[in-house]
N, C-alpha and C. Protein backbone atom coordinates (compact mmCIF):
# COMPACT_ATOMS: atom_id res chain seq x y z
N UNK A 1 -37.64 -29.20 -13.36
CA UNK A 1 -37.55 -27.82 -12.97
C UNK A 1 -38.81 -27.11 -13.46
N UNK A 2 -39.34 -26.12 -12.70
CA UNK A 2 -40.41 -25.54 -12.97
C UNK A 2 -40.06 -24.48 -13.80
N UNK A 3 -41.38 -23.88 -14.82
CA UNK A 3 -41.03 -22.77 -15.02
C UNK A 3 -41.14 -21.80 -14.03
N UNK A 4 -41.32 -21.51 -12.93
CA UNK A 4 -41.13 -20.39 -11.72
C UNK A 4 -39.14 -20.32 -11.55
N UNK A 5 -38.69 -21.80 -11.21
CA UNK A 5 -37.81 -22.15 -10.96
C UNK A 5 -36.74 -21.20 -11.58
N UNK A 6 -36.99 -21.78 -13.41
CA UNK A 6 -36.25 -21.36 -14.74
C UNK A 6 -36.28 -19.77 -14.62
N UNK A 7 -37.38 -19.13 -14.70
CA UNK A 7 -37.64 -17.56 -14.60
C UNK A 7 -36.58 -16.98 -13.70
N UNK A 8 -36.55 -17.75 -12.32
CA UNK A 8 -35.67 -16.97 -10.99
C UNK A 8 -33.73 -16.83 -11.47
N UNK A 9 -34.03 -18.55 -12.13
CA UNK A 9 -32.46 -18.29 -12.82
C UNK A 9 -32.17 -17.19 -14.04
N UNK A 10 -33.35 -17.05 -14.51
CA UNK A 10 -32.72 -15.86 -15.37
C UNK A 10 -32.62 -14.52 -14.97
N UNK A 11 -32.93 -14.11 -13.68
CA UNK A 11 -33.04 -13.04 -13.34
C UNK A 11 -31.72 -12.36 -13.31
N UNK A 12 -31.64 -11.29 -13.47
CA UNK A 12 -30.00 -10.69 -13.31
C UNK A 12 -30.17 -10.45 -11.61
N UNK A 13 -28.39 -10.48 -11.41
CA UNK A 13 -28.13 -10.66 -10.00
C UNK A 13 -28.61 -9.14 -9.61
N UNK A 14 -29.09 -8.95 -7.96
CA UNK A 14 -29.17 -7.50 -7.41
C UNK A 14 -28.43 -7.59 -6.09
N UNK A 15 -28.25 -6.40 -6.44
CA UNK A 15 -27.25 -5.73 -5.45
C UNK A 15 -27.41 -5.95 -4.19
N UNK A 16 -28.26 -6.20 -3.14
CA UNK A 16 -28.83 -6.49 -2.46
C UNK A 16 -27.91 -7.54 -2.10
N UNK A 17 -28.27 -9.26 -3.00
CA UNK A 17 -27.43 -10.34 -3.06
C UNK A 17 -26.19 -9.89 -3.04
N UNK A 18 -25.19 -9.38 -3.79
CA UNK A 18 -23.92 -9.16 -3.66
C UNK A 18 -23.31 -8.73 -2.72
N UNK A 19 -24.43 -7.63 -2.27
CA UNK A 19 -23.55 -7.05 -0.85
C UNK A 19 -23.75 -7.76 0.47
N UNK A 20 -24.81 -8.98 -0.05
CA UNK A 20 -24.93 -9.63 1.25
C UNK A 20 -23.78 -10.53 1.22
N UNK A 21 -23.28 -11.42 0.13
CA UNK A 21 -22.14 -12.02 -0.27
C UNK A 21 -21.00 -11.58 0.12
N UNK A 22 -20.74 -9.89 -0.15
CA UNK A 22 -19.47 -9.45 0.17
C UNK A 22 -19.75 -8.91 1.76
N UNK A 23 -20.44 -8.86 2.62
CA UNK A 23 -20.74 -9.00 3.66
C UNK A 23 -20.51 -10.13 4.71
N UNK A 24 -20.68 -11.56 3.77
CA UNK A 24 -19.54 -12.58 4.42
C UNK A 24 -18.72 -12.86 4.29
N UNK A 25 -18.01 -12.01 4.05
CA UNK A 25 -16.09 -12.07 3.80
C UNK A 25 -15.41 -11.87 5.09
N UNK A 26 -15.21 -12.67 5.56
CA UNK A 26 -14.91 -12.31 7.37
C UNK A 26 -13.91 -11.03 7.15
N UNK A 27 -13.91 -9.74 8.23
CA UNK A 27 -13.33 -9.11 8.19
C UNK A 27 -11.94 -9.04 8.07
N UNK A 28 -11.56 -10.66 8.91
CA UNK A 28 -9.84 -10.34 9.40
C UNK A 28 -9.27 -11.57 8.54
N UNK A 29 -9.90 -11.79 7.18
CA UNK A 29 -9.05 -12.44 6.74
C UNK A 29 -8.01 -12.15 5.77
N UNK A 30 -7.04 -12.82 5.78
CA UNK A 30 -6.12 -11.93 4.79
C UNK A 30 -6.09 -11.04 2.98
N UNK A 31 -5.84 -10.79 2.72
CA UNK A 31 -6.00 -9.70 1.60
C UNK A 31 -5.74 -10.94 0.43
N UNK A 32 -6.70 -10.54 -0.25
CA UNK A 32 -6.87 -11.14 -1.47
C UNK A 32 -5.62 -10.51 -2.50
N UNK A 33 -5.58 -10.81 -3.53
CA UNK A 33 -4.53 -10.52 -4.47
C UNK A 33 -5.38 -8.95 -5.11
N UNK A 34 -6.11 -8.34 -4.72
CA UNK A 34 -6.14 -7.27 -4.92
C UNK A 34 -5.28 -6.24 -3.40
N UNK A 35 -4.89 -6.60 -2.19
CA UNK A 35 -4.74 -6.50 -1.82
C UNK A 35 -5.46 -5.74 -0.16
N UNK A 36 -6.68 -5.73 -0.22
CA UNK A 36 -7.95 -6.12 -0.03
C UNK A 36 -8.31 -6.65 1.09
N UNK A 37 -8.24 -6.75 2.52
CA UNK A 37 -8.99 -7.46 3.36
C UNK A 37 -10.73 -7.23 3.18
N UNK A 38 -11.54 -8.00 3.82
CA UNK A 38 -13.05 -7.98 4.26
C UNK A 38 -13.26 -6.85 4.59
N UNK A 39 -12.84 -6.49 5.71
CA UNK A 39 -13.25 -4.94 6.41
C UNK A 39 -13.13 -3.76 5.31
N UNK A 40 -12.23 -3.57 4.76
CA UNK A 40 -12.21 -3.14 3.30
C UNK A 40 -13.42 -2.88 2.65
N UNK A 41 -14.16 -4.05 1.92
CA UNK A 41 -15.20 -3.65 1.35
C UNK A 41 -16.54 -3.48 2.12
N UNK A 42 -17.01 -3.89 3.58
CA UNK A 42 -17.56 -3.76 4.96
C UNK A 42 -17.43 -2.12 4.81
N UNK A 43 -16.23 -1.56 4.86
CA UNK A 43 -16.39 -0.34 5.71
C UNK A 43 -16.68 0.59 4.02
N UNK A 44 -16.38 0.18 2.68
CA UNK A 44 -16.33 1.41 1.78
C UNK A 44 -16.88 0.89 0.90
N UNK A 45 -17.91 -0.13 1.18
CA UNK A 45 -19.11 -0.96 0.04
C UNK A 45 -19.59 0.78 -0.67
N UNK A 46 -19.77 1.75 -0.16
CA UNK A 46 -20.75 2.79 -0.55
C UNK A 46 -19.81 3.57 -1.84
N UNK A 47 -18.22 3.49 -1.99
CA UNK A 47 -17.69 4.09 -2.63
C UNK A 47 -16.97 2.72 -3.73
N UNK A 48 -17.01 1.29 -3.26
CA UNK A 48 -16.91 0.76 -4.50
C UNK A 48 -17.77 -0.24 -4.90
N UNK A 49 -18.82 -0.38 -4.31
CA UNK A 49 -19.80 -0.55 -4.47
C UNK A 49 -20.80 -0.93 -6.13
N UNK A 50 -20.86 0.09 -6.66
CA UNK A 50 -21.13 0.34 -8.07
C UNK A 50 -20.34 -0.34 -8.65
N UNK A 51 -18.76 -0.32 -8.46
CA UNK A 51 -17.67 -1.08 -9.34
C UNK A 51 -17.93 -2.32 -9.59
N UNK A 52 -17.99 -3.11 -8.09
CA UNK A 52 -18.37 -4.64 -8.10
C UNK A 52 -19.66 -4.57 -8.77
N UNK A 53 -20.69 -3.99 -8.57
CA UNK A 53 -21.94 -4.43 -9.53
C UNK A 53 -22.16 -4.39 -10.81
N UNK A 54 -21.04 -3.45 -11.42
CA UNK A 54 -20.59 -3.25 -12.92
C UNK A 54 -20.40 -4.45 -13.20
N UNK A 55 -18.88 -5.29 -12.43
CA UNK A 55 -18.50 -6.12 -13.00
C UNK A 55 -19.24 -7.32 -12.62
N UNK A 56 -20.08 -7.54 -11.74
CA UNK A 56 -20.86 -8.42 -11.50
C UNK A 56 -21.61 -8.89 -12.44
N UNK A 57 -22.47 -7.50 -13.22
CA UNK A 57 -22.87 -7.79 -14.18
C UNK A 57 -22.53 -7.87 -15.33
N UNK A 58 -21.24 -7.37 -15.68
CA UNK A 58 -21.24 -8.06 -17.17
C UNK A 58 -20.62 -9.36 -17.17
N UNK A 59 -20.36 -9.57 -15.76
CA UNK A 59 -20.00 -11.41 -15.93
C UNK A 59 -21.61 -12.02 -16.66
N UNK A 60 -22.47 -11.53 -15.86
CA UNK A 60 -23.68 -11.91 -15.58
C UNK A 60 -24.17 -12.16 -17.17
N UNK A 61 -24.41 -10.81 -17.59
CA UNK A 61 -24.76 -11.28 -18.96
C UNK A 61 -23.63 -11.35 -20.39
N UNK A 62 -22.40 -11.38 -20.45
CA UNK A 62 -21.35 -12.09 -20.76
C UNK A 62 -20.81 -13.04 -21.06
N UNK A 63 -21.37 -13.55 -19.65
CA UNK A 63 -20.45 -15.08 -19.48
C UNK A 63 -18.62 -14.64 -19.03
N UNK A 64 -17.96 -14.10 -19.05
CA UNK A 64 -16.80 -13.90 -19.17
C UNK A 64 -16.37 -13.14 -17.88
N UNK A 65 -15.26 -13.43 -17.61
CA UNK A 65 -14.51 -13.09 -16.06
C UNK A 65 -13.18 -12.58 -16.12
N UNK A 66 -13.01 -11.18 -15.38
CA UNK A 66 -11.66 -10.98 -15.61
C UNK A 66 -10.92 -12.04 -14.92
N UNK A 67 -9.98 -12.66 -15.87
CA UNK A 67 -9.05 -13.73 -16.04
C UNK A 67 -8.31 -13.41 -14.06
N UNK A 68 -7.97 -11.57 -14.09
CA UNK A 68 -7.22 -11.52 -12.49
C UNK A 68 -7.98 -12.06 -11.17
N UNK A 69 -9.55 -11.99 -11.76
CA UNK A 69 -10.44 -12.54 -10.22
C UNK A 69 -10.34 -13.76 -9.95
N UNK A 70 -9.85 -14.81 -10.31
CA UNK A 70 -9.41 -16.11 -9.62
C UNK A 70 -8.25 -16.40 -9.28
N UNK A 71 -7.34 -15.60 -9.47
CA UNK A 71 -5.97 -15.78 -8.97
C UNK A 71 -5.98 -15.87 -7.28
N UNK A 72 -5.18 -16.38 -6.73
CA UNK A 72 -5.01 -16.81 -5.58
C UNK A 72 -3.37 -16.76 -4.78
N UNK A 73 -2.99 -16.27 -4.19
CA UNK A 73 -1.57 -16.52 -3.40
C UNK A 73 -1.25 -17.04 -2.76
N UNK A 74 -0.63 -18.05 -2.27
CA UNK A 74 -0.26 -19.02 -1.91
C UNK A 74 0.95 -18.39 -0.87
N UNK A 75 0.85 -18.59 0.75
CA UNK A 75 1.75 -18.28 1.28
C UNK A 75 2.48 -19.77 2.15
N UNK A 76 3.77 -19.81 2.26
CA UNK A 76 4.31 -20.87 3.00
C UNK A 76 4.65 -20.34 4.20
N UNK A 77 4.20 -20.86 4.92
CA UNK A 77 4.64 -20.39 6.38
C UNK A 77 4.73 -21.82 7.26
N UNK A 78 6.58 -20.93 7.72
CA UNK A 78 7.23 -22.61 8.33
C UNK A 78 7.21 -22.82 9.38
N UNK A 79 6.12 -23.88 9.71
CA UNK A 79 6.07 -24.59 11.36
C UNK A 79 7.00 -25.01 12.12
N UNK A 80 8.26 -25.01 12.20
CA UNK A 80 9.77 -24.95 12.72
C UNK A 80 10.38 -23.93 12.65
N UNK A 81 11.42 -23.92 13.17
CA UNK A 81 12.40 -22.61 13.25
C UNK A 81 13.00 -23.43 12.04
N UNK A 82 14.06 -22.31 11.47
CA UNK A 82 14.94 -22.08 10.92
C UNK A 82 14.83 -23.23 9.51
N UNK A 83 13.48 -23.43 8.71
CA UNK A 83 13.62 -24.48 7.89
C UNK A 83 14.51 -24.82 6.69
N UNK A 84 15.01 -25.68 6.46
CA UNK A 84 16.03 -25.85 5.48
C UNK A 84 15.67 -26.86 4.66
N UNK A 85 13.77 -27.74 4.66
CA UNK A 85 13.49 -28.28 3.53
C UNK A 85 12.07 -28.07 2.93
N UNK A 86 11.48 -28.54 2.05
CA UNK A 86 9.86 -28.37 1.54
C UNK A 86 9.09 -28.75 2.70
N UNK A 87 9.81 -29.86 2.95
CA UNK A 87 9.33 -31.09 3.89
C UNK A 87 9.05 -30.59 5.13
């Protein structure tokens, strides 16, 4: 690894990057456990905006993640009528 390389990784993240990130969040996909679709942060990046880059960055220089941002929900939805097993 170069030192050019090493330098770029230490750079703190910019906003720029993030909103291009939260920019590929397809609009119509379902709501995250904040409750949250894509279009969501698409249409009101300008009013929460700052929030995510707060917390962006003190992951950034931290190390540490609110414990709620990886949570995930899990929905079952049954490919038959009327199901009566896991299976």
């Amino acid at each position: 690894m170069s030192v050019e390389d090493s330098r770029r990784l230490m750079q703190s993240v910019m906003e720029e990057e993030v909103r291009h990130i939260m920019s590929q969040i397809p609009a119509d996909k379902s709501p995250g456990p904040d409750g949250f679709a894509g279009s969501f942060y698409h249409e009101y990046w300008d009013v929460v905006g700052k929030d995510i880059m707060d917390m962006v960055q003190a992951f950034w220089f931290s190390g540490k993640i609110l414990r709620n941002l990886n949570h995930t929900h899990l929905v079952l939805i049954p490919k038959v009528a009327s199901p009566r097993t896991m299976a």
